[in-house]
Protein backbone atom coordinates (compact mmCIF):
# COMPACT_ATOMS: atom_id res chain seq x y z
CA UNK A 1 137.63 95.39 98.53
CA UNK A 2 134.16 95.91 96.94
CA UNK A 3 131.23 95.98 98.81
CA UNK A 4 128.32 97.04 96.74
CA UNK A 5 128.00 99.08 93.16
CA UNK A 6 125.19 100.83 91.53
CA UNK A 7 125.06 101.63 88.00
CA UNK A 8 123.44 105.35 87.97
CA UNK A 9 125.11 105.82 91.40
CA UNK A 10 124.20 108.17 94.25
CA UNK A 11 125.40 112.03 94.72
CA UNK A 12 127.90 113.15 97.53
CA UNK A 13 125.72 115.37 98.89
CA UNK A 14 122.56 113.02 98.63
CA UNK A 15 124.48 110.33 100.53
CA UNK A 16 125.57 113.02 103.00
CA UNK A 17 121.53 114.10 103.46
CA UNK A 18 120.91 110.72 103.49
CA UNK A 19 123.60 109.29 106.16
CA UNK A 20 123.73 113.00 108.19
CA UNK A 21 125.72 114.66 110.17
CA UNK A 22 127.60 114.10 112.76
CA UNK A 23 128.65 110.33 111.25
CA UNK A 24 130.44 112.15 108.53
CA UNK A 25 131.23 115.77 107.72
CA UNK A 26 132.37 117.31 103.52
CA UNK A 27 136.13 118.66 103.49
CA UNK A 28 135.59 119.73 99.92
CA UNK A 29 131.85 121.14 99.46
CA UNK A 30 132.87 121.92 95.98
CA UNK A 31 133.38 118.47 94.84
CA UNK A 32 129.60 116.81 94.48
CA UNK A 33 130.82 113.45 92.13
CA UNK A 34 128.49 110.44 92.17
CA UNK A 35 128.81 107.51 94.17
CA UNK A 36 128.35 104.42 92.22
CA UNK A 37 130.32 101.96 94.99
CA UNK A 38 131.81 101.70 98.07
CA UNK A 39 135.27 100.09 98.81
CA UNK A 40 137.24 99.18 101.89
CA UNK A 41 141.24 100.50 101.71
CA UNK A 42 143.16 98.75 104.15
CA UNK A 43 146.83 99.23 105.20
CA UNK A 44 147.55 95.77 104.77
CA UNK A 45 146.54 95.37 101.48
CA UNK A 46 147.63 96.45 97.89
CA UNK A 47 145.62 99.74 96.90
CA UNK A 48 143.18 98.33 94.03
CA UNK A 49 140.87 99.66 91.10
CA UNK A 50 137.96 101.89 92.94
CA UNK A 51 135.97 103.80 89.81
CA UNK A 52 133.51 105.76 90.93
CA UNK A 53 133.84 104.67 94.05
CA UNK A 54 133.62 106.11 98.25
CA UNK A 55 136.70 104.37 99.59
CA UNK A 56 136.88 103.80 103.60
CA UNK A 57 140.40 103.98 104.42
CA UNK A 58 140.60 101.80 107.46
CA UNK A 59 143.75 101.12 110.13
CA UNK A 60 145.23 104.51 109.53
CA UNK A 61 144.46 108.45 110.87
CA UNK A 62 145.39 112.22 110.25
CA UNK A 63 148.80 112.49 108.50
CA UNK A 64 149.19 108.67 107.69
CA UNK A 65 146.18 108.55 105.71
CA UNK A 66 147.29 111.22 102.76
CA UNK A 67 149.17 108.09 101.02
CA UNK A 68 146.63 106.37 100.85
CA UNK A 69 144.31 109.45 99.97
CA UNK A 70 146.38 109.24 96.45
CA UNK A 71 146.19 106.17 96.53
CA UNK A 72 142.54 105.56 96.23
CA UNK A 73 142.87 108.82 93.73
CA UNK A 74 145.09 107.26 91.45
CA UNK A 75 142.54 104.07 91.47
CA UNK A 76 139.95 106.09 90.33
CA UNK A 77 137.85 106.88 93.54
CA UNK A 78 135.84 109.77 93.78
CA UNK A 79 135.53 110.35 97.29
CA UNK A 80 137.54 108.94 100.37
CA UNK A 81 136.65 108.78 104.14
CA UNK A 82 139.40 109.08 106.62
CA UNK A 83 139.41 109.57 110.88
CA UNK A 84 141.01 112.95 110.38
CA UNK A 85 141.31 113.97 113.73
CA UNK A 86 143.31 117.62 113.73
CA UNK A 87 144.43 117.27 110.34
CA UNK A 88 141.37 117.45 108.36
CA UNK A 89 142.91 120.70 107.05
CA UNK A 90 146.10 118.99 105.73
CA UNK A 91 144.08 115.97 104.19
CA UNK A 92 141.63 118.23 102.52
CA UNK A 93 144.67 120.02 100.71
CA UNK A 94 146.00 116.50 99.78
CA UNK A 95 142.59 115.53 98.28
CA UNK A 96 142.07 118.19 96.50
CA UNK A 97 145.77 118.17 95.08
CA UNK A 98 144.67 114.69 93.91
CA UNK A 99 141.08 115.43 92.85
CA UNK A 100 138.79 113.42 95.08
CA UNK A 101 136.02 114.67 97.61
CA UNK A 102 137.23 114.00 101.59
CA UNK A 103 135.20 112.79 103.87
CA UNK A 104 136.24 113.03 107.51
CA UNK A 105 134.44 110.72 109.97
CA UNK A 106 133.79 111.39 113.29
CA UNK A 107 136.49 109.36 116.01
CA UNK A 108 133.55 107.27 117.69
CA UNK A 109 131.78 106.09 114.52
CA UNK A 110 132.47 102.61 113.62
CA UNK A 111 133.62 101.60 109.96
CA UNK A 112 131.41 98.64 109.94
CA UNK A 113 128.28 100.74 111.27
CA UNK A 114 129.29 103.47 108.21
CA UNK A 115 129.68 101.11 105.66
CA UNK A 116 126.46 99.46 106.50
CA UNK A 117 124.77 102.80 106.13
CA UNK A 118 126.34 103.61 102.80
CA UNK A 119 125.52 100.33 101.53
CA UNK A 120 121.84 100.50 102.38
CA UNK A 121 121.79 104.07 100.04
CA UNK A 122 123.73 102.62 97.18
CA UNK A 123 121.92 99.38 97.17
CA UNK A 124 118.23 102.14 97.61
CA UNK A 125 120.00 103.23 93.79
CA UNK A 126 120.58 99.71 92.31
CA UNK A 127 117.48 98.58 93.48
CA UNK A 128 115.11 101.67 91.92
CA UNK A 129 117.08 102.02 88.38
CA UNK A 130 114.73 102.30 85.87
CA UNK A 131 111.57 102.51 88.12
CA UNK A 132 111.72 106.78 86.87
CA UNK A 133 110.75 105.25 83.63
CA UNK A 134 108.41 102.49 84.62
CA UNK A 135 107.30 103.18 87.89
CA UNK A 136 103.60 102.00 87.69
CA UNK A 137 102.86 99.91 90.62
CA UNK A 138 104.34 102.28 93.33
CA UNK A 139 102.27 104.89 92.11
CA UNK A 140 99.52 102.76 92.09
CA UNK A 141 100.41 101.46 95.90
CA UNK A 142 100.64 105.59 96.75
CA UNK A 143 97.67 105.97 95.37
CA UNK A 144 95.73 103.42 96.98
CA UNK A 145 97.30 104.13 100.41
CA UNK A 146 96.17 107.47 99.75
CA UNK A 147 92.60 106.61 100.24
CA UNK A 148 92.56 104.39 102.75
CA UNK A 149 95.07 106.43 104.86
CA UNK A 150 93.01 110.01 103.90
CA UNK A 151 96.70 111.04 103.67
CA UNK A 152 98.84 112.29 100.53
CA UNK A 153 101.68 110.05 100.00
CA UNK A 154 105.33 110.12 98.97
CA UNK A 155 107.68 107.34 98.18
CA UNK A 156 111.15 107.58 98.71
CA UNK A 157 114.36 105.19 98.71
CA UNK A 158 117.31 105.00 101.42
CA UNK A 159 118.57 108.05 99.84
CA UNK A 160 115.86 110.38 100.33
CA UNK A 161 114.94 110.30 96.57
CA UNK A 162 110.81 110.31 95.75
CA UNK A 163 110.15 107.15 93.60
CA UNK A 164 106.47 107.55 93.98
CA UNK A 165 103.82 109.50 95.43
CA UNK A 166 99.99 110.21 95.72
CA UNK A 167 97.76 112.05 93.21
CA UNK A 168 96.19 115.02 95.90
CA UNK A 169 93.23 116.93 95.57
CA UNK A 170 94.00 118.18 99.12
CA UNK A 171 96.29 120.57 100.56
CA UNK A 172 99.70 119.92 100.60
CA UNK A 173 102.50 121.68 102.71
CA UNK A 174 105.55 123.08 101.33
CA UNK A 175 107.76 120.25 102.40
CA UNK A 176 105.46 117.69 100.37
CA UNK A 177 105.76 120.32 97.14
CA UNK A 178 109.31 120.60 97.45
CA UNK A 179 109.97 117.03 97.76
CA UNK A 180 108.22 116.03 95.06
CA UNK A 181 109.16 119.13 92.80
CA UNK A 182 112.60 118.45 93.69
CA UNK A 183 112.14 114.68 93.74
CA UNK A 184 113.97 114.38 96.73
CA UNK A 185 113.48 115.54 100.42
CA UNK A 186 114.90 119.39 101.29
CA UNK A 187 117.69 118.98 103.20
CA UNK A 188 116.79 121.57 105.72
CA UNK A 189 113.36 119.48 106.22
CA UNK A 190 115.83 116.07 106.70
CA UNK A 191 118.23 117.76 108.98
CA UNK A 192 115.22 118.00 111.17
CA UNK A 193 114.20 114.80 110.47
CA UNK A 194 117.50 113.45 111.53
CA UNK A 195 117.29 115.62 114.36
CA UNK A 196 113.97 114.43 115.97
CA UNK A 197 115.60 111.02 115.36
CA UNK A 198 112.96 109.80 112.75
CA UNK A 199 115.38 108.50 110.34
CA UNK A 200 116.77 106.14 113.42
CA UNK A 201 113.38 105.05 114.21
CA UNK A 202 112.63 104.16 110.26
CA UNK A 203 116.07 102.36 109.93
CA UNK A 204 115.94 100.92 113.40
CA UNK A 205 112.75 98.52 112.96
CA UNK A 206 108.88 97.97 111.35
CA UNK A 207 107.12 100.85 113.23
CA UNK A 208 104.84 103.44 112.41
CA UNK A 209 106.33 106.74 113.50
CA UNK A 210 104.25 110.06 114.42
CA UNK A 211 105.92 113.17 113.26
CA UNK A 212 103.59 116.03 115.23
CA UNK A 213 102.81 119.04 113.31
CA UNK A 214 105.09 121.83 113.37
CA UNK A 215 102.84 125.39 111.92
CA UNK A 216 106.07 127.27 112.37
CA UNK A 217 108.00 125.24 109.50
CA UNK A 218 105.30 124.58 107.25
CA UNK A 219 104.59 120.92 108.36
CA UNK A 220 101.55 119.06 108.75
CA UNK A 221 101.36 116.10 111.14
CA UNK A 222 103.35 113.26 109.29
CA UNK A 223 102.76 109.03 109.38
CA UNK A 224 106.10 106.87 107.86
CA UNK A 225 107.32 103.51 108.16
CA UNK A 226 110.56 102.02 107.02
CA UNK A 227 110.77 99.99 103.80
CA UNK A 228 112.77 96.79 104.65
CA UNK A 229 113.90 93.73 103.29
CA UNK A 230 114.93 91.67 106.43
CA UNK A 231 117.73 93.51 108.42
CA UNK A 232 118.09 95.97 104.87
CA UNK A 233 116.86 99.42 104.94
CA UNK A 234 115.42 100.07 101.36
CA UNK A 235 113.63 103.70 101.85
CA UNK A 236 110.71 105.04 103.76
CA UNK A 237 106.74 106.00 102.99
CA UNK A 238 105.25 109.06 104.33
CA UNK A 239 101.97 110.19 104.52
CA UNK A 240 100.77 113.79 105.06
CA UNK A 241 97.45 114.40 107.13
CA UNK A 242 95.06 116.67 104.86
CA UNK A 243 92.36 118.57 105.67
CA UNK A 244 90.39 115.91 107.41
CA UNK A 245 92.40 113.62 110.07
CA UNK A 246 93.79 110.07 109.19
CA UNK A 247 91.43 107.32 108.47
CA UNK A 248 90.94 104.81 111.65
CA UNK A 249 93.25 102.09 110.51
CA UNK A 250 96.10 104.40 108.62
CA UNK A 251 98.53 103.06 110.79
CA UNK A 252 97.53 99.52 109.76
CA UNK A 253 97.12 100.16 105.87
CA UNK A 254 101.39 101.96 106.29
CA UNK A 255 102.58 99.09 107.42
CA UNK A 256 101.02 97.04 105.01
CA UNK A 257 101.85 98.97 101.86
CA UNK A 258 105.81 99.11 103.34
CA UNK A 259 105.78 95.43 102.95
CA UNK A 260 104.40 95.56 99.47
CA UNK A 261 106.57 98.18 98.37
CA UNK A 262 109.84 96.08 99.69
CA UNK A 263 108.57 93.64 97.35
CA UNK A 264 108.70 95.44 94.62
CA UNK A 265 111.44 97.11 95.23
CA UNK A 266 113.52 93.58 95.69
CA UNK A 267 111.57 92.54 92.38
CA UNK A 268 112.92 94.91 90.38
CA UNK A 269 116.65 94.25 91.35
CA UNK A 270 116.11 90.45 90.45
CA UNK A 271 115.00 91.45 87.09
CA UNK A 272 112.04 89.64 85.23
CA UNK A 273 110.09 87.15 86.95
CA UNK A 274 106.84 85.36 87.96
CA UNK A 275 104.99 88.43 89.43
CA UNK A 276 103.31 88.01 92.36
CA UNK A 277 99.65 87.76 90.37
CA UNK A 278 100.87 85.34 88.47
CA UNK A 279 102.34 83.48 91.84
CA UNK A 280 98.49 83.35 93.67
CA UNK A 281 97.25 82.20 90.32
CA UNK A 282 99.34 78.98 90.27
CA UNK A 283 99.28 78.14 93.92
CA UNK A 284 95.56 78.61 93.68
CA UNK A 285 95.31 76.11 90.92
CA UNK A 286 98.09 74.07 91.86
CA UNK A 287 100.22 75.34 88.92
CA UNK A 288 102.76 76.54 90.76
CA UNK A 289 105.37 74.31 92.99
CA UNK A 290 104.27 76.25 96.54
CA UNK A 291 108.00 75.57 97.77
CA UNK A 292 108.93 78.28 94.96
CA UNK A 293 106.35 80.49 96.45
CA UNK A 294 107.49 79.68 99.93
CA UNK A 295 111.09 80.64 98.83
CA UNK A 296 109.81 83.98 97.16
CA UNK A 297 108.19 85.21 100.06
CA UNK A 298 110.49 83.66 102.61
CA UNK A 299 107.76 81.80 104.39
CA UNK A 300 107.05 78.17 105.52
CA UNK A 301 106.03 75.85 102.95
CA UNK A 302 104.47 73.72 105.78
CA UNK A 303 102.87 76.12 107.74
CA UNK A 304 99.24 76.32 107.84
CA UNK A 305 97.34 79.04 105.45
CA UNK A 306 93.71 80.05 104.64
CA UNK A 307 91.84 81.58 101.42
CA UNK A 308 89.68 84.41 101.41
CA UNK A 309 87.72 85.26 98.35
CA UNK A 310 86.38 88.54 97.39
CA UNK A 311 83.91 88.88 94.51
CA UNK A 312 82.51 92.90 93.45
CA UNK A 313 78.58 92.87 93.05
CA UNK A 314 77.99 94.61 90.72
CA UNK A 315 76.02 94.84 87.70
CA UNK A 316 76.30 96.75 84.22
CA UNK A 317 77.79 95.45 80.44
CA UNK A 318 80.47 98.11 81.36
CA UNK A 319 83.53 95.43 81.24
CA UNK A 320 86.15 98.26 81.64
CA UNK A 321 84.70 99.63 84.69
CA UNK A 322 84.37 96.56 86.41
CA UNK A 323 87.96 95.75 85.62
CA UNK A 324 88.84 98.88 87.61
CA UNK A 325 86.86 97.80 90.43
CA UNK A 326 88.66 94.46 90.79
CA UNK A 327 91.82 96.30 90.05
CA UNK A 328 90.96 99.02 92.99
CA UNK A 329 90.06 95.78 94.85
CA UNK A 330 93.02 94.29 94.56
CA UNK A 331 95.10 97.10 95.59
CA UNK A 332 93.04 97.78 98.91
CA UNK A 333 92.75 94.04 100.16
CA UNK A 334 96.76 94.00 99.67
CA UNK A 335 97.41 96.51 101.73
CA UNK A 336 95.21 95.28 104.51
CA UNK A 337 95.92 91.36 104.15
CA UNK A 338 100.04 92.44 104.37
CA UNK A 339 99.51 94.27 107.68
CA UNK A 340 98.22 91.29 108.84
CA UNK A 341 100.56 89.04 107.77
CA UNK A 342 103.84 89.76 105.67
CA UNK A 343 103.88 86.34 103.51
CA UNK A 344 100.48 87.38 102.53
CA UNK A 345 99.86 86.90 98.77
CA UNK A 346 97.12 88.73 97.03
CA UNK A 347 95.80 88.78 93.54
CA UNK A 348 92.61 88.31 90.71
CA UNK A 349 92.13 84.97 89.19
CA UNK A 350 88.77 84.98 87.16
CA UNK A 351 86.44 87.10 88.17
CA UNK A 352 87.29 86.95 91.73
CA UNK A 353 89.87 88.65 94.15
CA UNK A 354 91.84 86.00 96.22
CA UNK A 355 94.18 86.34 99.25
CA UNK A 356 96.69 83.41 100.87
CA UNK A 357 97.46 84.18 104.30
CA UNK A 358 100.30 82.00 105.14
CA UNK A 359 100.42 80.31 109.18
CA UNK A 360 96.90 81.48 109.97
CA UNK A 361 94.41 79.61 111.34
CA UNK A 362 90.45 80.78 110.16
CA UNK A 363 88.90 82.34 113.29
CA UNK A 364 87.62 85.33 114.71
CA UNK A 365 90.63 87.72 114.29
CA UNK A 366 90.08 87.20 110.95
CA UNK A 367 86.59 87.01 110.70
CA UNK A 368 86.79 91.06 111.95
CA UNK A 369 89.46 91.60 109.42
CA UNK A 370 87.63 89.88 106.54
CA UNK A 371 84.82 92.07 107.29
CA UNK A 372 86.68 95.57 107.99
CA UNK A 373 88.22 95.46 104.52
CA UNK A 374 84.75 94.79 103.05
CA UNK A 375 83.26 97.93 104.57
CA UNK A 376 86.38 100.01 103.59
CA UNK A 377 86.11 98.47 99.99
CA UNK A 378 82.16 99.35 99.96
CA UNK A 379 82.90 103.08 101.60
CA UNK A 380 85.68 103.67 98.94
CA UNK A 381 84.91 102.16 96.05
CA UNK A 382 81.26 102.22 96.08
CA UNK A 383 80.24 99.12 95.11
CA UNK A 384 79.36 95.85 97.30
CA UNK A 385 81.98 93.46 98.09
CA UNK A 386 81.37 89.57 99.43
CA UNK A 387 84.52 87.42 100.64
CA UNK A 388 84.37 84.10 101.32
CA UNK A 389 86.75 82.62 103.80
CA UNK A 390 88.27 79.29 103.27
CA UNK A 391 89.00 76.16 106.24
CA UNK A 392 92.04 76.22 107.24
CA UNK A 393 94.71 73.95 105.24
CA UNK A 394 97.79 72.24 106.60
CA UNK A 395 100.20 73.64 104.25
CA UNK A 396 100.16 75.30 101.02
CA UNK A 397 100.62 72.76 98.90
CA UNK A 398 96.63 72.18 100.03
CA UNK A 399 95.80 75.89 99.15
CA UNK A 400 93.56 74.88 96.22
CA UNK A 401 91.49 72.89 98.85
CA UNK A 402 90.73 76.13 100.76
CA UNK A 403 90.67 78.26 97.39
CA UNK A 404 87.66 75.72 96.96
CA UNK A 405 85.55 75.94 99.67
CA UNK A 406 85.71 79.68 99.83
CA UNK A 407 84.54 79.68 96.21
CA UNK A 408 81.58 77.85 97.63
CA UNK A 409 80.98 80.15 100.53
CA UNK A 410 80.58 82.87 97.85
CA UNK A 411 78.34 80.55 95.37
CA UNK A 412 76.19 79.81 98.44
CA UNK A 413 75.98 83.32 99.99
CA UNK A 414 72.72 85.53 99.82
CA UNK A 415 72.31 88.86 99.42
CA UNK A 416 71.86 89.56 102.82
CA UNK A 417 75.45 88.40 104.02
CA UNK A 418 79.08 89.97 103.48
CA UNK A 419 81.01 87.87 105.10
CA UNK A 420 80.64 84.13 105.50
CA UNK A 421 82.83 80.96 106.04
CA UNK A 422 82.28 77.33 105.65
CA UNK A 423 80.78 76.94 109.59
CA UNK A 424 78.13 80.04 108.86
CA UNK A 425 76.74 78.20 105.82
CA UNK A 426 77.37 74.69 106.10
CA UNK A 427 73.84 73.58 105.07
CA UNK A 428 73.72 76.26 101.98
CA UNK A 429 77.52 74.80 100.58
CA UNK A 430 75.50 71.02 100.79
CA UNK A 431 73.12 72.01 99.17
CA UNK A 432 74.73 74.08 96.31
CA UNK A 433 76.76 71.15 95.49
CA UNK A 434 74.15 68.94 95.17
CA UNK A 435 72.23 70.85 92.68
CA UNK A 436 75.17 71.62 90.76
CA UNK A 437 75.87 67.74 90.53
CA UNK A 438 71.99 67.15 89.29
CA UNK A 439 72.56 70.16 87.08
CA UNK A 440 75.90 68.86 85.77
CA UNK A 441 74.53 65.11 85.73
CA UNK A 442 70.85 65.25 84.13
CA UNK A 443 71.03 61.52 83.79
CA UNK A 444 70.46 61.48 87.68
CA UNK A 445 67.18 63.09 87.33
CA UNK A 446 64.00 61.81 87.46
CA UNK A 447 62.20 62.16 84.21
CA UNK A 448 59.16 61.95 86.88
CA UNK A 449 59.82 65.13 88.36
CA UNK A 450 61.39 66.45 85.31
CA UNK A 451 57.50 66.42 83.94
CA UNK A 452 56.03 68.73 86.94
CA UNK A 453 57.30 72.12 85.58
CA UNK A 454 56.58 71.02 81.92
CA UNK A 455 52.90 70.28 83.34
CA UNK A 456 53.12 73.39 85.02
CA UNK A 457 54.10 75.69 81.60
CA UNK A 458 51.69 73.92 79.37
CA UNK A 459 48.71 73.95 81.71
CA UNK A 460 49.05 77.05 83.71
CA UNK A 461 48.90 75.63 86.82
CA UNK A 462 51.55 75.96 90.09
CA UNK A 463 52.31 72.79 90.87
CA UNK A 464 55.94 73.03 91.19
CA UNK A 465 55.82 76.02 93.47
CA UNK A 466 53.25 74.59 95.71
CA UNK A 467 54.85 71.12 96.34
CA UNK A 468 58.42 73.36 96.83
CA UNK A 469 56.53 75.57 99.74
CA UNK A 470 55.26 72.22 100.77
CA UNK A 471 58.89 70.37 101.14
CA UNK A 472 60.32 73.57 102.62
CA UNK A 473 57.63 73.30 105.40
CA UNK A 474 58.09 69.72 105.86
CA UNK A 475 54.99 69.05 105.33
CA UNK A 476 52.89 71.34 107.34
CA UNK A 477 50.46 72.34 104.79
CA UNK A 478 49.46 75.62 106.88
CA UNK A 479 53.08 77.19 106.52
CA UNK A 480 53.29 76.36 102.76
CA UNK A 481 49.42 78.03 102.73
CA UNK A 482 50.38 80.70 104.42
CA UNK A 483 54.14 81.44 102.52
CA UNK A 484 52.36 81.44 99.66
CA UNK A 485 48.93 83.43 100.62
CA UNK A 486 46.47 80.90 99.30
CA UNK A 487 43.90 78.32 101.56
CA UNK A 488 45.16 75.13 102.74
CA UNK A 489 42.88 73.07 101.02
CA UNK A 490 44.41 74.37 97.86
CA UNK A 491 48.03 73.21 99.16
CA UNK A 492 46.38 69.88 99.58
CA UNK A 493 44.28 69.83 96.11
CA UNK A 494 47.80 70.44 94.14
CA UNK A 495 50.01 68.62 96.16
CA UNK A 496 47.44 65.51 95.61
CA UNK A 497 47.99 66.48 91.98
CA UNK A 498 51.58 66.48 91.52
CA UNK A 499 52.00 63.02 92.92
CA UNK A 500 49.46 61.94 90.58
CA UNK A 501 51.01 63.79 87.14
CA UNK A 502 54.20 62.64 88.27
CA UNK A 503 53.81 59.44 89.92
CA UNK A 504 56.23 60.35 92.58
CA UNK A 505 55.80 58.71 95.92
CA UNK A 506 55.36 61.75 98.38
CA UNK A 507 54.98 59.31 101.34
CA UNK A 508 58.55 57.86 100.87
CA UNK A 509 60.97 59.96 102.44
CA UNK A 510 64.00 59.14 99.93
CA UNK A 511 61.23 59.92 97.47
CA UNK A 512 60.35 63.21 98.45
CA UNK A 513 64.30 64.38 99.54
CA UNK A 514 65.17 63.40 95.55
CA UNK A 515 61.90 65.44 94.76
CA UNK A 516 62.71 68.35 96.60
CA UNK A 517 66.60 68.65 95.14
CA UNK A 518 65.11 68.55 91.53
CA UNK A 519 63.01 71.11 92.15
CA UNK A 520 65.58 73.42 93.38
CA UNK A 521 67.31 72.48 90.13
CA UNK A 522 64.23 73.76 88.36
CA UNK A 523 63.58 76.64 90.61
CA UNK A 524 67.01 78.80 90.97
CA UNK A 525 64.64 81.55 92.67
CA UNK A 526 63.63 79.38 95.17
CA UNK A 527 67.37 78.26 96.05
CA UNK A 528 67.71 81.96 97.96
């Protein structure tokens, strides 16, 4: 019975580093074939086709198992795994008469809890074929977690094989060169590992585990996390201290970039498809069903989400460069937005930099969030970063409602905020789309008002800024004097004259409020 394949396949002695000692132990250390399956042989069954493959023979032990160690031979395995017991000796002679590795497996070990293991390391191998050749976006996720971790980071799959791993100007310990020179993990270095009972603890659950520096052996203090896939075990990211310690919220940004990278990994198995870019840019614009996104990222389609826009400040014709920034932005907010929730999808549409946070309600949790990862952006990246943060919407078919009004936050932000949502600027969203509807609508403007700043350019004169001070005070011709450094009486001599070049009733309240919008039209620098 098959239970999983992989084309490429996994070494003996890799899956051996990779499931450890004392589960399983090598009768012939010769013999090093590669695993591309795993198979279940049992008694009761006819012996099948196994090429390539790690057969579990199951129901038998010691001498009874050697006919069914041919067995699995003559079906073309290339390694079997039998409880031995005392004649691991005799079976070892009998595999090697018949050309297959032997495994021996320890009496208290459970077939099921093997199997599982083995699985989890062949399906590592199915599901990063091909990413040697193209593996682009976990570099770019080690490099990213790089910086906001402080850390140098490495990759790997379930079989303790480097997929990725951090560009380093710091100092690296011998473990780190090996691994990556080696592209896998030195099997002294993961018999420790196994040892101190990290690779339980990454298998076992979503933690962050500590490994504590060890001068003697060469290693620096360690972070990793477990890549999974629900209950799956896909592979592991470490990160290295360097010179200076880890950054504040390392622990955070590991987590985060394990959930990404199980993403991709999964991705990659299921061949070509929307990516997730492509995913935020539909359900942002409603051009994508959101029960396919729901069933992507295995989250409710009903639960209730929020949008938080980023946009990079920054000026320059350099088009490339600014690319890169929303590129580097990109990477950084994913990290941070998937450590605080695992549905969380992230990605540029436009100009902008938006993230979906799936059953989140807008409040002050992530008010603190929105506003740590626009610090970290502006201390990494160097340049200035705004989000906007969305209301909260029911479900995500409503995400382009909330995609919305954070664009509006952003449109109505000034220079001195970084942060904002719909409650901090209420007033400032009103107005913004009220202008834009005169500006998009010029046959709701008053041709009345319309001849103030034409007045104003052919003349000389400031009537347009005078009567705005004027407005903006309510009234209070001292305040407008005083905002704009000349005597009162002069507020009142040009205010007098407005109304009169433009026939506008000042005294009628409806009259003034459709003044003072126009202006603003006609006045961005007075709009803040």
């Amino acid at each position: 019975m098959d239970l999983v394949r992989s084309d490429n396949g996994v070494g003996l002695r890799q899956l051996l580093v990779a499931i450890g000692e004392p589960l399983v132990e090598t009768c012939t250390p010769e013999l090093d074939p590669a695993l591309r399956g795993v198979a279940i042989l049992d008694p009761d069954d006819e012996p099948g086709s196994y090429p390539g493959e790690l057969v579990l023979i199951i129901g038998v032990r010691g001498r009874e198992a050697a006919g069914y160690v041919r067995a699995a031979a003559r079906g073309g395995a290339s390694a079997v795994a039998v409880k031995a017991g005392r004649h691991a000796a005799e079976l070892a002679t009998v595999a090697a008469g018949a050309g297959v590795a032997l495994l021996t497996v320890a009496p208290e070990v459970r077939w099921d809890q093997l199997g599982t293991l083995v699985r989890e390391v062949l399906d590592a191998a199915t599901l990063t074929e091909g990413l040697g050749a193209e593996p682009g976006d976990l570099f770019a996720l080690a490099q990213t977690l790089a910086v906001l971790t402080a850390g140098s980071v490495v990759i790997e799959d379930a079989g303790n094989r480097v997929l990725a791993y951090s560009r380093s100007a710091d100092e690296v310990d011998e473990m780190r060169r090996l691994s990556i020179l080696g592209w896998e993990g030195p099997e002294t270095y993961l018999a420790l590992l196994r040892e101190w009972g990290v690779f339980q603890r990454l298998r076992s659950g979503e933690e962050v585990v500590r490994v504590e520096e060890r001068p003697e052996l060469g290693i620096r203090r360690r972070l990793a996390v477990g890549i999974r896939a629900g209950s799956q075990h896909l592979g592991a990211i470490w990160v290295q201290e360097g010179r200076e310690p880890f950054a504040e919220r390392a622990e955070s940004a590991l987590l985060g970039a394990a959930r990404i990278a199980a993403v991709q990994l999964v991705r990659h198995r299921g061949g070509p498809g929307r990516s997730p870019q492509e995913l935020v840019t539909g359900l942002l614009d409603g051009g994508t069903n959101p029960d396919l996104v729901a069933g992507r990222l295995g989250i409710d389609p009903a639960a209730p989400a929020v949008v938080v826009a980023f946009a990079v400040r920054e000026t320059g014709p350099d088009r490339p460069a600014h690319e890169l920034r929303r590129v580097e932005v990109i990477d950084m907010v994913s990290v941070h937005m998937t450590s605080y929730r695992r549905g969380a999808l992230v990605g540029g549409s436009g100009s902008r930099v938006y993230a979906v946070l799936p059953d989140v309600s807008a409040g002050q949790a992530l008010g603190t969030l929105v506003t740590d990862i626009v610090r970290v952006l502006r201390r990494r990246t160097g340049v200035r970063v705004q989000a906007g943060i969305g209301a909260p919407v029911t479900a995500l078919a409503d995400v382009p409602a909330s995609r919305a009004e954070a664009d509006r936050v952003l449109a109505a932000m000034g220079p001195e905020r970084d942060v904002a949502a719909i409650g901090d600027l209420r007033a400032e969203v009103l107005l913004g789309e009220l202008t834009a509807l005169l500006r998009d609508r010029p046959d709701l403007r008053d041709p009345a008002v319309s001849a103030l700043p034409a007045h104003d350019a052919e003349h000389g004169t400031e009537l347009v800024p005078t009567l705005l001070a004027y407005l903006d005070a309510m009234g209070d011709v001292r305040s407008a004097a005083s905002a704009l450094h000349v005597h009162p009486n002069t507020v009142r001599h040009r205010v007098r004259r407005a109304g009169t070049v433009s026939g506008v009733d000042l005294g009628d309240p409806r009259a003034r409020l459709a003044c003072h919008l126009q202006l603003l039209l006609t006045d961005p620098a007075a709009r803040g």
